[in-house]
Protein backbone atom coordinates (compact mmCIF):
# COMPACT_ATOMS: atom_id res chain seq x y z
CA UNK A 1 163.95 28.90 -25.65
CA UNK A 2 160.59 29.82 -27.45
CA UNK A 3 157.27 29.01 -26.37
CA UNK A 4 155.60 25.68 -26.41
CA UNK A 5 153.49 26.53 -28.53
CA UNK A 6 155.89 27.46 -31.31
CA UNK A 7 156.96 23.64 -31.26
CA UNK A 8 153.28 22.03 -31.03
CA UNK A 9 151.35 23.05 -34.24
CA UNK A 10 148.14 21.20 -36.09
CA UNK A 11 148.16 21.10 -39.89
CA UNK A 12 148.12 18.58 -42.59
CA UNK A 13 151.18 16.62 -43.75
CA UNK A 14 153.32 15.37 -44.61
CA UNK A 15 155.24 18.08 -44.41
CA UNK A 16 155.76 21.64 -42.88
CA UNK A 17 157.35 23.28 -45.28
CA UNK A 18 155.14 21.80 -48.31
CA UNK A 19 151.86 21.32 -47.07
CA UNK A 20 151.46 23.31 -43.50
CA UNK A 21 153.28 26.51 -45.16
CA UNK A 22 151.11 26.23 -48.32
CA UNK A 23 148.25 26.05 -46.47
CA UNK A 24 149.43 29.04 -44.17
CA UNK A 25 150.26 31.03 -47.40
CA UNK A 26 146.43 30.11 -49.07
CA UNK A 27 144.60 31.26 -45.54
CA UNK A 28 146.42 33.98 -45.74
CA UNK A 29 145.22 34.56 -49.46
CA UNK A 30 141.62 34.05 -48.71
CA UNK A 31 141.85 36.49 -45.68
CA UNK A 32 143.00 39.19 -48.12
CA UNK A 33 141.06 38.45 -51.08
CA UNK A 34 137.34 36.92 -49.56
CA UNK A 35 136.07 38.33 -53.13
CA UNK A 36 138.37 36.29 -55.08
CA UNK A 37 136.60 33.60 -57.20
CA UNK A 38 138.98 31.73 -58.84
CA UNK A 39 142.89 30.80 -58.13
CA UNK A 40 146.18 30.38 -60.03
CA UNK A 41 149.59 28.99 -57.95
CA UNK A 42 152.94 28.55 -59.25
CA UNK A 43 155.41 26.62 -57.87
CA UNK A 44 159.56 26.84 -57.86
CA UNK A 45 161.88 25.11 -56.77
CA UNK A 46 161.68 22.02 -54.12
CA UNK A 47 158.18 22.89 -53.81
CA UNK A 48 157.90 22.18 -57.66
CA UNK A 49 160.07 19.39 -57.72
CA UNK A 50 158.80 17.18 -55.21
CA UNK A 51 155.36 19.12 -54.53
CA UNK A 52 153.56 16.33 -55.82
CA UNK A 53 154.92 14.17 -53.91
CA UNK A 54 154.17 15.99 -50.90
CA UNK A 55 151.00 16.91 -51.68
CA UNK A 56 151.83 20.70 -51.70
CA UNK A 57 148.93 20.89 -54.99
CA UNK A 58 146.40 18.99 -52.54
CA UNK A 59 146.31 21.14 -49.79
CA UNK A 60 146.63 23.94 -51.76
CA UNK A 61 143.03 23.22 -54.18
CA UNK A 62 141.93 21.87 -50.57
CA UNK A 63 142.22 25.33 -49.17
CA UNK A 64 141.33 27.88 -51.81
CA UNK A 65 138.58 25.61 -53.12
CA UNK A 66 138.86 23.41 -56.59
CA UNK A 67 138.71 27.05 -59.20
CA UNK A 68 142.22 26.39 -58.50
CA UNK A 69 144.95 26.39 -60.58
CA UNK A 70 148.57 24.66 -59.86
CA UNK A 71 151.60 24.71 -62.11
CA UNK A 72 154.84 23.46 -61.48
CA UNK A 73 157.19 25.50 -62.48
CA UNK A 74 160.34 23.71 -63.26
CA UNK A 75 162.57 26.36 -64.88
CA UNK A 76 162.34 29.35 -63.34
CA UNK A 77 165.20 30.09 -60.58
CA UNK A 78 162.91 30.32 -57.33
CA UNK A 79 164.22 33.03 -54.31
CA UNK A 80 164.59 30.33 -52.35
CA UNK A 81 164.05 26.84 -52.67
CA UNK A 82 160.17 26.74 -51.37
CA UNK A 83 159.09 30.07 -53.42
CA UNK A 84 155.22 29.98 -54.69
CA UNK A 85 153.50 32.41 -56.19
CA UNK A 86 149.58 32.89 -55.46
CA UNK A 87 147.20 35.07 -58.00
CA UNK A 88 143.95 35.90 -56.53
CA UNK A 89 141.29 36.41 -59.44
CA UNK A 90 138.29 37.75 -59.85
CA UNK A 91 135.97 37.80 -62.79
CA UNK A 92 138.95 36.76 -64.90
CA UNK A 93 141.03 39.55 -64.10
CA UNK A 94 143.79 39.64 -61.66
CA UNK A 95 143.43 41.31 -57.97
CA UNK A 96 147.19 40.68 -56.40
CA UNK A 97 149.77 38.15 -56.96
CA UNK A 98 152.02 37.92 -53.72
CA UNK A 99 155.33 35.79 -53.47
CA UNK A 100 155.64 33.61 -50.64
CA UNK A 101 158.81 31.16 -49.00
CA UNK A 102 157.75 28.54 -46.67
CA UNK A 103 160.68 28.56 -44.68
CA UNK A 104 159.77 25.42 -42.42
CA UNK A 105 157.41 25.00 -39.13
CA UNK A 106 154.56 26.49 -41.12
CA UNK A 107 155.99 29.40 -41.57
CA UNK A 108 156.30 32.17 -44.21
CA UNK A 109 158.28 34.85 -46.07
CA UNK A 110 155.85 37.32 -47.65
CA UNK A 111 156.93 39.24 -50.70
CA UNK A 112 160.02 39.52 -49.41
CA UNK A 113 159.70 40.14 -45.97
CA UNK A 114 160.89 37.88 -43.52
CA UNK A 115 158.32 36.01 -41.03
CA UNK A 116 158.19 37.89 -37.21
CA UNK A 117 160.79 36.16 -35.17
CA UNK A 118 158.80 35.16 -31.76
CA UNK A 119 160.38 35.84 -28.97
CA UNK A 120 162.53 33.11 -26.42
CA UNK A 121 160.98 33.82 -23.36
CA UNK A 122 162.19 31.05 -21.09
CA UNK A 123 165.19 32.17 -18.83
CA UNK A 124 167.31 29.80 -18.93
CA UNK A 125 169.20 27.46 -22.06
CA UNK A 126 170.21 24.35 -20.59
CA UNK A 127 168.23 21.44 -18.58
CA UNK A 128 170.64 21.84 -15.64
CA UNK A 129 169.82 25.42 -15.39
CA UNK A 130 166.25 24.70 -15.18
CA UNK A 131 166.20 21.54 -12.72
CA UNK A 132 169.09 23.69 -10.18
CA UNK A 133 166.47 26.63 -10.48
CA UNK A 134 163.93 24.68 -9.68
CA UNK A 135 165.39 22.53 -6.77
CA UNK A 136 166.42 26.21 -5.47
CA UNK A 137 162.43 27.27 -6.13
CA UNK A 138 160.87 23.89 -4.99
CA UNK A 139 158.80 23.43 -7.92
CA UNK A 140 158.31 20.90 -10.24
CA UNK A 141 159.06 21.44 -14.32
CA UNK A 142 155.53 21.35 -15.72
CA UNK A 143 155.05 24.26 -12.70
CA UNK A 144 158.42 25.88 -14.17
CA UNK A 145 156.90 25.47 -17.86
CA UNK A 146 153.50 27.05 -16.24
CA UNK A 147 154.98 30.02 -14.75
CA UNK A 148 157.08 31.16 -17.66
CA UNK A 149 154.26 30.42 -20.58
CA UNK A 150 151.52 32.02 -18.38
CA UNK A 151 147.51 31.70 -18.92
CA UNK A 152 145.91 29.91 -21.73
CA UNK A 153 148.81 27.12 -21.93
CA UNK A 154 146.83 24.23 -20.81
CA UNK A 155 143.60 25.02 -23.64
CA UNK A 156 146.60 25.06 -26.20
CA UNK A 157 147.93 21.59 -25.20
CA UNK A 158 144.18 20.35 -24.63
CA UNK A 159 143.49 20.75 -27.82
CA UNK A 160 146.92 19.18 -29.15
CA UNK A 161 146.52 16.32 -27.17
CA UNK A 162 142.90 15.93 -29.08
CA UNK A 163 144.49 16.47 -32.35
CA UNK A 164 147.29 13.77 -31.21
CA UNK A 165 144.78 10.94 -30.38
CA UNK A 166 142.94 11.62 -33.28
CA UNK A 167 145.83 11.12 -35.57
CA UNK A 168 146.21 7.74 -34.04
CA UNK A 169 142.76 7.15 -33.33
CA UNK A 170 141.85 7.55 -37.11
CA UNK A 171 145.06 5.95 -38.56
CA UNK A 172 144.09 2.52 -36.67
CA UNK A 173 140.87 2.48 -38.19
CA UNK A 174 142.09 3.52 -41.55
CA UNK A 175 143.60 0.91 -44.32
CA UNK A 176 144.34 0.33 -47.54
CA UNK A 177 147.60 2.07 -49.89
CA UNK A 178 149.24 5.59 -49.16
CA UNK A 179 149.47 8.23 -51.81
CA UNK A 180 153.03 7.99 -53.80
CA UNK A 181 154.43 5.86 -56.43
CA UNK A 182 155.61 3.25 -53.55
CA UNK A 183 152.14 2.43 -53.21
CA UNK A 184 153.41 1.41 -49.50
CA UNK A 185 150.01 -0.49 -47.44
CA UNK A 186 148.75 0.78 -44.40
CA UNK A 187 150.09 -1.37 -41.59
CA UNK A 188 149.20 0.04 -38.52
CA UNK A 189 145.91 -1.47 -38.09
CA UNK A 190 147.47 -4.86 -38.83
CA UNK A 191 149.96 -3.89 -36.04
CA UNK A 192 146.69 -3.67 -33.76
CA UNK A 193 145.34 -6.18 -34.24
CA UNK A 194 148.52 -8.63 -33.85
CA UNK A 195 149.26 -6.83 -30.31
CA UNK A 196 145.29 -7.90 -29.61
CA UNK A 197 145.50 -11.10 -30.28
CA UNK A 198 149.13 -11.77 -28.48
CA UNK A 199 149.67 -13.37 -25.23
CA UNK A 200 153.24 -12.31 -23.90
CA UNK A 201 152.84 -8.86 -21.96
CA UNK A 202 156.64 -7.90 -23.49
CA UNK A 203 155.35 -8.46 -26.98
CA UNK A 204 152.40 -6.89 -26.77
CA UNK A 205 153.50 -3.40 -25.22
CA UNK A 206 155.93 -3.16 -28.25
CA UNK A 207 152.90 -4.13 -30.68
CA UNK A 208 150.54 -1.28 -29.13
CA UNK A 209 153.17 1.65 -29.37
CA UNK A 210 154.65 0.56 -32.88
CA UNK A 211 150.86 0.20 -33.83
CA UNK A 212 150.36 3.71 -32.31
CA UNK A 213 153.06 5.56 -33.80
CA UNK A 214 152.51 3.83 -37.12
CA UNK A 215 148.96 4.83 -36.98
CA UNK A 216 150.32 8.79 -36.76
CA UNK A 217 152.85 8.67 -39.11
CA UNK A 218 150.59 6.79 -41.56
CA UNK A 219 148.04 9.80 -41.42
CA UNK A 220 150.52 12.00 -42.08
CA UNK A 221 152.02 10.11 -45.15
CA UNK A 222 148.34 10.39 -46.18
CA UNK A 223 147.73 14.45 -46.15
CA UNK A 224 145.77 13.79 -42.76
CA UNK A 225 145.99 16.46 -39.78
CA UNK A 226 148.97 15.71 -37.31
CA UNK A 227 150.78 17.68 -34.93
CA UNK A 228 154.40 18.69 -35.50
CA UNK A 229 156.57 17.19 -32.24
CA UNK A 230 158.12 18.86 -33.41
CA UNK A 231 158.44 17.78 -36.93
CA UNK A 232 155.84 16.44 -39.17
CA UNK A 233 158.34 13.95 -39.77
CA UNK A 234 158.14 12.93 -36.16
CA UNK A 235 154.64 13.20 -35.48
CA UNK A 236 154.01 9.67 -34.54
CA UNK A 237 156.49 9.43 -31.24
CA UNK A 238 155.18 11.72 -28.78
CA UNK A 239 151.20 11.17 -29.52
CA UNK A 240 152.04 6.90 -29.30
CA UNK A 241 153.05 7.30 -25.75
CA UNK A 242 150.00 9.65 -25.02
CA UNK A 243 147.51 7.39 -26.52
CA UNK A 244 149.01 4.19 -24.64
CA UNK A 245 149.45 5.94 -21.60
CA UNK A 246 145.94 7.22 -21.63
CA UNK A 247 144.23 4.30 -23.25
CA UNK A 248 146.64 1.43 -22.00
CA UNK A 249 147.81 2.68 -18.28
CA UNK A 250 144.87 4.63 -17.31
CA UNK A 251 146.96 7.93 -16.86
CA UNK A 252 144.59 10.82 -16.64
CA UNK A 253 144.34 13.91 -18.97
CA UNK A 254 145.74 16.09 -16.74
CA UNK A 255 149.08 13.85 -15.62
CA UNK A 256 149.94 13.82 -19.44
CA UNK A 257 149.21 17.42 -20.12
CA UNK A 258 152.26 18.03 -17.53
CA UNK A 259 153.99 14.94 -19.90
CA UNK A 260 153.48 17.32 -23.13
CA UNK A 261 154.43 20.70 -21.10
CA UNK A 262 157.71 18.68 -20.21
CA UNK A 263 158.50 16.72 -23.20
């Protein structure tokens, strides 16, 4: 199994492959060309096909800045079926075109080359594994998940759990229609506010967490900033039962931190 970390990631959504690799491709851009002044992107494929549906063209002007140009390129056969090409520019003329494949999870193909595979550094494959090593050890799983992932594991969850709440946090405050030709309303708020105003304890619990996961998953329909758990797609679970358990129950930071390092 791979790190933690390589299942927890921040970026915008609603999607890894066409708005967290996009963005991941355009950083990447910038970092190479920080004299660049102006931008040209051309989409194949999926990433041309539904892009705009996704909000692939958002993110991208979003993260080169608005000289920023965006075709769709409906024609061409793409590499793969999330190719883009970005052109850095510079005075008119161009400074490096480079091909990139999101390829999901954020990340990238570049110009051909495949992304770095990380390495699986837990021991063991299978949940029995870990619970009889454990038993045999006498330590709990979050201390299993601490020993293998080593130092800096709990500031890397810290700040996921922020970025969790916040996508909750902001999508009950937030209302009106989502971006797409559904023109789907906001209902999370709504959701709230019901589980507020309702007296039967059953009812209510189910209000709060459909409220909370709503909330997520609306802000990710929207282009906001979630956290892949560990799909976009599925972004609104995992921070629900944080949020009630933290806001609701009382839990402290530190008993769901072990929660996330589990989970």
């Amino acid at each position: 199994m791979h790190s933690i970390k390589e299942i927890f990631k921040k970026g915008p959504g609603p999607s890894s492959s066409h708005t967290l690799g996009p963005m991941n491709a355009a950083l990447y851009m910038k970092h190479c060309h920080p004299q660049a002044d102006a931008w040209k992107v051309r989409l194949q494929g999926s990433l041309a096909l539904t892009g705009k549906g996704h909000l692939t063209d958002d993110i991208l002007i979003r993260t080169l800045g608005p000289a920023t140009e965006v075709t769709f390129d409906l024609k061409g056969t793409p590499v793969h079926p999330n190719t883009m090409y970005i052109t850095a520019l510079q005075d008119g003329e161009e400074l490096e075109t480079v091909q990139f494949v999101s390829i999901g999870g954020g990340k990238l193909e570049i110009n051909g080359v495949p992304a770095a595979n990380t390495p699986e550094i837990y021991p063991h494959s299978t949940m029995a594994a870990i619970r009889r090593w454990c038993k045999e050890q006498d330590i709990t799983l979050d201390q299993y998940v601490d020993m293998v992932e080593g130092p800096g594991l709990n500031d890397y969850l810290d700040d996921i759990m922020d970025a969790m709440l916040a996508s909750v946090r902001e999508g009950l405050a937030a209302e009106g229609i989502l971006p797409g030709s559904l023109k789907l309303k906001r209902v999370a708020k709504e959701l709230h506010e019901d589980a507020l105003a309702c007296t039967d304890p059953d009812e209510i619990f189910h209000l709060l967490l459909a409220s909370y996961a709503f909330a997520a998953s609306e802000q990710n329909a929207a282009g906001g900033f979630v956290v892949t758990a560990p799909t976009m797609g599925s972004c609104g679970i995992l921070p629900a039962l944080i949020y009630h358990f933290l806001h609701d129950r009382n839990y402290s930071r530190a008993q769901l931190l072990k929660g996330l390092k589990v989970a």
